[in-house]
C-alpha atoms as a PDB file:
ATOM      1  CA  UNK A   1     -44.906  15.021 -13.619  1.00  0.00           C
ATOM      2  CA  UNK A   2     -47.586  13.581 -11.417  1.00  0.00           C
ATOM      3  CA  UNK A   3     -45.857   9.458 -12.894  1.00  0.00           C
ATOM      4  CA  UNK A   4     -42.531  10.812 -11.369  1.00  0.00           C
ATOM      5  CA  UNK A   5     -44.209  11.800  -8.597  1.00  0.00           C
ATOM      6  CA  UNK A   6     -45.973   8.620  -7.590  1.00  0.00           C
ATOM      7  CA  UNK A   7     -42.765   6.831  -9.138  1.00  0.00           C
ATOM      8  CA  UNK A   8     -40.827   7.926  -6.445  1.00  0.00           C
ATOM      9  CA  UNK A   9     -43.435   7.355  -3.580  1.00  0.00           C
ATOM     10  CA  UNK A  10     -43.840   3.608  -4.445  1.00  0.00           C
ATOM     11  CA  UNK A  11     -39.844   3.301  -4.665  1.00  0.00           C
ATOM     12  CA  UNK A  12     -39.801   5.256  -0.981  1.00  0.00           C
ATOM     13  CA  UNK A  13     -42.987   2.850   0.534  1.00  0.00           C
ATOM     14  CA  UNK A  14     -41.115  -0.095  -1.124  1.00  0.00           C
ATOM     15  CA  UNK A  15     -37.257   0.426   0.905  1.00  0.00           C
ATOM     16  CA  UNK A  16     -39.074   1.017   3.931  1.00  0.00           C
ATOM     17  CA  UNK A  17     -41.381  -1.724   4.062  1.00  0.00           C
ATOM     18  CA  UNK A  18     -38.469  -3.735   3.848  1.00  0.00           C
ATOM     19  CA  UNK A  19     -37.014  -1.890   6.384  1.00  0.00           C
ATOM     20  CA  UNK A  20     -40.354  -2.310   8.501  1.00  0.00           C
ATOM     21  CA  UNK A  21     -39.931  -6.196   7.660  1.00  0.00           C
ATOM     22  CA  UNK A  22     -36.307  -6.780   8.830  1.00  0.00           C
ATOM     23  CA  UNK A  23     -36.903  -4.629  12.192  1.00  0.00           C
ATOM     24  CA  UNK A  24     -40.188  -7.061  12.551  1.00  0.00           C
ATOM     25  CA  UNK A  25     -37.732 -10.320  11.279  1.00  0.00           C
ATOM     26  CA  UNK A  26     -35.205  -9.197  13.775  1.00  0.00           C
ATOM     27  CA  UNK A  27     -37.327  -8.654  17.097  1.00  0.00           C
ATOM     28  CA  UNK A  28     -39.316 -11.914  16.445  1.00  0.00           C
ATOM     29  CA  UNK A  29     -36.195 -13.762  16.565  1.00  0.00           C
ATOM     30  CA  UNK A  30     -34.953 -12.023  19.261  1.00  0.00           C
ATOM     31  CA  UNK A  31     -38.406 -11.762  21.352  1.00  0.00           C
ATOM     32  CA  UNK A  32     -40.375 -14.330  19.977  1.00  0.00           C
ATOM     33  CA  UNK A  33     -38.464 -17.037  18.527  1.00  0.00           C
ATOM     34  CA  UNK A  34     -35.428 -17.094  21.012  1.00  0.00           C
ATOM     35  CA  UNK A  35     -37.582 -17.652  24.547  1.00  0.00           C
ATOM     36  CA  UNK A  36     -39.077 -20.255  23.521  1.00  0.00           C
ATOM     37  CA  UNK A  37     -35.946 -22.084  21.697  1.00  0.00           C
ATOM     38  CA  UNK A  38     -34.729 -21.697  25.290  1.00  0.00           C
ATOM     39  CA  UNK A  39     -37.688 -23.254  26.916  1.00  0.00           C
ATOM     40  CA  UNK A  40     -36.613 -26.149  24.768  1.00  0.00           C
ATOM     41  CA  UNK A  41     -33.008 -26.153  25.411  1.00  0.00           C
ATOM     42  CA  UNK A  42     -32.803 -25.477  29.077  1.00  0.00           C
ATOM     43  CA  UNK A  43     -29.504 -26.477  29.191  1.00  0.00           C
ATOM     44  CA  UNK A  44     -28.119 -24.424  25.979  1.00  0.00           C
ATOM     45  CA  UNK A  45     -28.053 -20.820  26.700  1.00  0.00           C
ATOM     46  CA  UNK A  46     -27.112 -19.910  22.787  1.00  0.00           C
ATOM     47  CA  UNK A  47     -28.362 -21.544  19.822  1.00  0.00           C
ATOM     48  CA  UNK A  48     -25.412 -22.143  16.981  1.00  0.00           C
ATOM     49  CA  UNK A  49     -26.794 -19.992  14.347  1.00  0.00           C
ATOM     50  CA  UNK A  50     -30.313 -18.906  13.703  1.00  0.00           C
ATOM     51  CA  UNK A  51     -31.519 -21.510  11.600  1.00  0.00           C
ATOM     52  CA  UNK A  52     -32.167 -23.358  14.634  1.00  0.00           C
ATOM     53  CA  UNK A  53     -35.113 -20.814  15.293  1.00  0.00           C
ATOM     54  CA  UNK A  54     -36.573 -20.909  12.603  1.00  0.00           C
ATOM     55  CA  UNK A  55     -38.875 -23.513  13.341  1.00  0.00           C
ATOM     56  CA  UNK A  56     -40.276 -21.399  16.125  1.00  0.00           C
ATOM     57  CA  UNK A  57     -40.817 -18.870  13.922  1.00  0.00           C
ATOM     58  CA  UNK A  58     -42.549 -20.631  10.731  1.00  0.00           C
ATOM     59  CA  UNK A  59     -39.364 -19.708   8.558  1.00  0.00           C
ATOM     60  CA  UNK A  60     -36.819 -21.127   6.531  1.00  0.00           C
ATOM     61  CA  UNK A  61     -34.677 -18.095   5.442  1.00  0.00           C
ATOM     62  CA  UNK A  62     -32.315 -15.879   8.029  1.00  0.00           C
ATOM     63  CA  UNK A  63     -31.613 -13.572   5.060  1.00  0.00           C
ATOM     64  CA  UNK A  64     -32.854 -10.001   5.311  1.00  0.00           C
ATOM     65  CA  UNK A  65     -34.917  -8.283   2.699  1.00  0.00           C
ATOM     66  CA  UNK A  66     -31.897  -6.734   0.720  1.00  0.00           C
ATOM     67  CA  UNK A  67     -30.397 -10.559   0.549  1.00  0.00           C
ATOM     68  CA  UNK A  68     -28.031 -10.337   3.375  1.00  0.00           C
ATOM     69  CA  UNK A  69     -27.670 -12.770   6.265  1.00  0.00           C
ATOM     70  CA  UNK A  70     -28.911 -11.499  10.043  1.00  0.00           C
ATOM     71  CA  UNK A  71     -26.230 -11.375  12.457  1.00  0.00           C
ATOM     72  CA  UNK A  72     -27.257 -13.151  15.937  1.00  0.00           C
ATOM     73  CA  UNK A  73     -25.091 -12.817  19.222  1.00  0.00           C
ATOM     74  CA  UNK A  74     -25.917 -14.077  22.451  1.00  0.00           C
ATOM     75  CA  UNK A  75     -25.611 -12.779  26.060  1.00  0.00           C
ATOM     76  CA  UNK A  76     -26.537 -14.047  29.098  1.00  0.00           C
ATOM     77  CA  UNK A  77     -29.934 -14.237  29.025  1.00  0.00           C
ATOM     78  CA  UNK A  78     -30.999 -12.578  25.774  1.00  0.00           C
ATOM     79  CA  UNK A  79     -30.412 -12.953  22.060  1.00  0.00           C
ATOM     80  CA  UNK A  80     -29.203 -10.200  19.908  1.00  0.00           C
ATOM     81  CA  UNK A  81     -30.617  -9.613  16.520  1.00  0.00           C
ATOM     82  CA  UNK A  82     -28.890  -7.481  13.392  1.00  0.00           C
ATOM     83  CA  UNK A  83     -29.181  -6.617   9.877  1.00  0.00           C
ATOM     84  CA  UNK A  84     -26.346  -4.749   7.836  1.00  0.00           C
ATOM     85  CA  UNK A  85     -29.429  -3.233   6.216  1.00  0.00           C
ATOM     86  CA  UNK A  86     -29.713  -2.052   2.533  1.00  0.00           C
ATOM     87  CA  UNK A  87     -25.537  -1.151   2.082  1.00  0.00           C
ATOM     88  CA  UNK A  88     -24.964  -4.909   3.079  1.00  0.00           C
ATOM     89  CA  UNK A  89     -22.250  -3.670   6.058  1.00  0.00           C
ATOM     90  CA  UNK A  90     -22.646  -3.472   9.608  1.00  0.00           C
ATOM     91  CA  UNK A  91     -21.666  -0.674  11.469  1.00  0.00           C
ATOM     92  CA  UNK A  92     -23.168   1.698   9.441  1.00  0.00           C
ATOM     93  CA  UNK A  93     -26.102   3.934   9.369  1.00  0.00           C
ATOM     94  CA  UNK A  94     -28.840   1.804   8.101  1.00  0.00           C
ATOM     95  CA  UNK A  95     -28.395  -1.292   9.931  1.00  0.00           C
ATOM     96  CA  UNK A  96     -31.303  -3.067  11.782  1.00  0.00           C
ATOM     97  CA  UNK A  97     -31.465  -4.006  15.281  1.00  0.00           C
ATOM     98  CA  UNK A  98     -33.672  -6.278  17.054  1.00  0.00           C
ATOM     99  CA  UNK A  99     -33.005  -3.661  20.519  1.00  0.00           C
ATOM    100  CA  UNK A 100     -34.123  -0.574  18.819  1.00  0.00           C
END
């Protein structure tokens, strides 16, 4: 009983800390990474995807933890930051947001 017990705790920890991670992932980009792209690119308010970030944030992969692909978007002055989260859609009740 006590196994099952701690079986389920490490499966719990485990899908949040990837949670944790793509809520971290997305607000780097968003916060971290994206300012100082722009310092860089003056004259570009919105990179074309967010491979071109990753070299400000010491990364080579935009896909989440559960193998999905971030979603960017870009407004006037700020860079938005999503993942579809665990079910792999957006616009559902687990997704990730760099805002949030």
């Amino acid at each position: 009983m006590l196994f099952g017990v701690l079986s389920r705790r490490r499966v719990y920890g485990f899908a949040e800390s990837k949670a944790d991670i793509a809520r971290a992932t997305a607000k780097k980009y968003a916060f971290e990474a994206y300012p100082s792209w722009r310092l860089a690119h003056a004259d570009t308010a919105c990179p074309r995807s967010l491979e071109e970030l990753n070299d400000y944030m010491n990364n080579k992969d935009t896909k989440d933890p559960w193998g999905g692909s971030y979603v960017m978007g870009c407004g006037e002055k700020n860079l938005v930051v999503m993942s579809p989260g665990e079910d792999g859609l957006l616009g559902t009740a687990d997704d990730i947001r760099s805002w949030e």
